[in-house]
Protein backbone atom coordinates (compact mmCIF):
# COMPACT_ATOMS: atom_id res chain seq x y z
CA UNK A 1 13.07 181.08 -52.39
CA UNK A 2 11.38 177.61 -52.44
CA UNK A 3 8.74 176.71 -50.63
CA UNK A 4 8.60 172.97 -50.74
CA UNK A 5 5.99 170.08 -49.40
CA UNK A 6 8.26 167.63 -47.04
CA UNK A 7 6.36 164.23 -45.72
CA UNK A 8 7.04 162.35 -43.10
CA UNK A 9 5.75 158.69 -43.31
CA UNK A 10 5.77 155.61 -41.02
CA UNK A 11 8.32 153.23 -42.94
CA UNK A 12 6.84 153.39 -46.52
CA UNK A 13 8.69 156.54 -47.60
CA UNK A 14 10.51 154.53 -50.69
CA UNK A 15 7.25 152.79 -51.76
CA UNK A 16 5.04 155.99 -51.43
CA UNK A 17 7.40 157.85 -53.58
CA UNK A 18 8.31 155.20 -56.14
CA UNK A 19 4.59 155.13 -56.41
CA UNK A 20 4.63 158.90 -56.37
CA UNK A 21 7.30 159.30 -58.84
CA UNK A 22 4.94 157.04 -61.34
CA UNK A 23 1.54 158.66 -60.70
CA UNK A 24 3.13 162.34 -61.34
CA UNK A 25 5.42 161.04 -63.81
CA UNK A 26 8.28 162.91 -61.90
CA UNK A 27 11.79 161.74 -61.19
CA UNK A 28 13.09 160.67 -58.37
CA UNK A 29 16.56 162.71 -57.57
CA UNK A 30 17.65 161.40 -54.72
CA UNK A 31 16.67 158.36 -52.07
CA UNK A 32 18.87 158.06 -49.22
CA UNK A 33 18.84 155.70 -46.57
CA UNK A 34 20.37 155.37 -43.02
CA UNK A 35 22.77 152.59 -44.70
CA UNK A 36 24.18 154.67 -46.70
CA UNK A 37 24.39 157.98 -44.62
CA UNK A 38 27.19 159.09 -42.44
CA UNK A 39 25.07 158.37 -39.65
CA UNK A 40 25.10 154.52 -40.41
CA UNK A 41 27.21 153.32 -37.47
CA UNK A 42 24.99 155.18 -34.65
CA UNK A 43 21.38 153.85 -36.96
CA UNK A 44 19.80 150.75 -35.07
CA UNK A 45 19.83 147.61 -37.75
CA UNK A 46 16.29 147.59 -38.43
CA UNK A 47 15.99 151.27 -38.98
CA UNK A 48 19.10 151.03 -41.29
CA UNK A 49 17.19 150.63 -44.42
CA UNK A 50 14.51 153.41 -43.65
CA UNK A 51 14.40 156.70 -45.41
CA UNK A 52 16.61 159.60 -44.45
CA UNK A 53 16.11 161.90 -47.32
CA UNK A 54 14.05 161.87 -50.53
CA UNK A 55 13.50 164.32 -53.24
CA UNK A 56 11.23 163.40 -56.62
CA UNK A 57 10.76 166.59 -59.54
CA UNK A 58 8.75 167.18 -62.06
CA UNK A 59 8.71 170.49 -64.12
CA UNK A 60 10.97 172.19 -61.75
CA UNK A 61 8.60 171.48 -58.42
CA UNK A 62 10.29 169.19 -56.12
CA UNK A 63 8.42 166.92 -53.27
CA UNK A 64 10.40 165.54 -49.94
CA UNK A 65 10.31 163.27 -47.38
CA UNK A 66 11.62 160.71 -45.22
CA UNK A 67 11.02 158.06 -42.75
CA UNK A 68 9.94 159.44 -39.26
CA UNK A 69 12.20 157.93 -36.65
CA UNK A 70 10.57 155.86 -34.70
CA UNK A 71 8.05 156.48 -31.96
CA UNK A 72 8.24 159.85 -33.85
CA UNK A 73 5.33 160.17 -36.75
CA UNK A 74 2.35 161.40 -36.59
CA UNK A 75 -0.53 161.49 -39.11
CA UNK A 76 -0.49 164.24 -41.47
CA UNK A 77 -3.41 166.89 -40.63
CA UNK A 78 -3.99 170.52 -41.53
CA UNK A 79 -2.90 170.25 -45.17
CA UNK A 80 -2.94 168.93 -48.92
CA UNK A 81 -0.41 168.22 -51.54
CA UNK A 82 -2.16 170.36 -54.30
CA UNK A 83 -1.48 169.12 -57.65
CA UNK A 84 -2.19 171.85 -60.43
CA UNK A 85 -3.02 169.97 -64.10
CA UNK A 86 -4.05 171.17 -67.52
CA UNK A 87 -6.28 168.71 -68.58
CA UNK A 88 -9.23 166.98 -66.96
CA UNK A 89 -8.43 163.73 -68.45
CA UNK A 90 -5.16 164.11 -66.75
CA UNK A 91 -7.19 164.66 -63.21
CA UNK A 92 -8.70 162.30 -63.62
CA UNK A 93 -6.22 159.82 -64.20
CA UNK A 94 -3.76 161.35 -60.99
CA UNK A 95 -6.86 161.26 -58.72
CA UNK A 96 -8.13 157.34 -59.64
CA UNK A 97 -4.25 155.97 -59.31
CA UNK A 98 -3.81 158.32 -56.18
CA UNK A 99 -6.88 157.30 -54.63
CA UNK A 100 -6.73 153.69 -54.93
CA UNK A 101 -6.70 151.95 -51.70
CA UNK A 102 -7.16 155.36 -50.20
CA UNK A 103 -10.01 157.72 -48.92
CA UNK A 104 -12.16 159.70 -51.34
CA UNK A 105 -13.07 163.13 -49.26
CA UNK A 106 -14.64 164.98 -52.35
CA UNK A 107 -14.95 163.09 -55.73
CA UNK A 108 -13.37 164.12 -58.62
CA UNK A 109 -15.80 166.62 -60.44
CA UNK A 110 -16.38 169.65 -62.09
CA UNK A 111 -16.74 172.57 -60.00
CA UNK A 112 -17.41 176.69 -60.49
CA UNK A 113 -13.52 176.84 -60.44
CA UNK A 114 -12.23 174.63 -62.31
CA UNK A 115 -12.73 171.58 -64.71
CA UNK A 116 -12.27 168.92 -62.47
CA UNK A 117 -11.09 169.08 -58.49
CA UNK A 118 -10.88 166.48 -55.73
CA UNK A 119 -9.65 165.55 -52.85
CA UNK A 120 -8.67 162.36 -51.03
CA UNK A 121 -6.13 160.56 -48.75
CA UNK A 122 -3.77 157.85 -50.22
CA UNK A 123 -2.95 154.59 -49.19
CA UNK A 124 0.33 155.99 -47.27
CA UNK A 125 -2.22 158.52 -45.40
CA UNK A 126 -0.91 161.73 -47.54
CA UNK A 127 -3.75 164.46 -48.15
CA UNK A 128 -3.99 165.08 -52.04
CA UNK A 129 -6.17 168.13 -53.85
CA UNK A 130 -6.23 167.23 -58.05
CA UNK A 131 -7.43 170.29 -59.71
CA UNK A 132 -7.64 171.17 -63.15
CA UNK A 133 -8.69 175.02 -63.38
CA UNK A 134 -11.19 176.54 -65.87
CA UNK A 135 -10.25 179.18 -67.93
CA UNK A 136 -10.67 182.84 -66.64
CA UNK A 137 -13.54 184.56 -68.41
């Protein structure tokens, strides 16, 4: 079984995971619009080149989303993408990029946990956790 994160965003699903794909350093697998899609001839023109299906991996854990149709999103709530790294300096790095034009909810810092942890809301309104665990004792 997978259990995998699936956003919904309000028209910037290709730009919030191009940008994803580069902060992560993941690959985007597949980004398919309404255009393209067998469902191209019943798709209203200015929803044609909107987001039907993306997928971006990195070290076999995949992300998804799409475009919400219209009239249709709604703000994420209730959850964070949790990104597990090994090294703070890495945290670090993934929380300043994903942060940027965003809203900082806890600073990146060390905590009794781990190493460095954070959380925040990026520019495309996606809730992010960056932690970077401590060794067990």
């Amino acid at each position: 079984m997978d259990l995998n994160p699936y956003l919904a965003f309000n028209g910037q699903c290709e730009e919030a995971f191009t940008f994803y794909a580069r902060v992560l350093g993941a690959k985007i697998e597949m980004m398919l619009n309404h255009a393209d899609s067998p469902m191209a001839a019943q798709t209203p023109p200015e929803w044609q080149k909107k987001i039907m299906h993306a997928r971006l991996k990195r070290d076999g854990q995949t992300l998804m989303g799409s475009d919400a149709p219209p009239g249709r999103y709604e703000k994420p709530s209730g959850f964070f993408v949790s990104v597990g790294v090994k090294t703070p300096e890495e945290a670090d790095r993934i929380f300043g990029e994903l942060s940027k034009d965003g809203a900082v909810h806890m600073p990146i810092q060390e905590t009794f946990w781990a190493k460095r942890f954070g959380m925040l809301v990026d520019k495309y309104g996606t809730p992010w956790m960056v932690n970077c665990e401590k060794e067990p004792d």
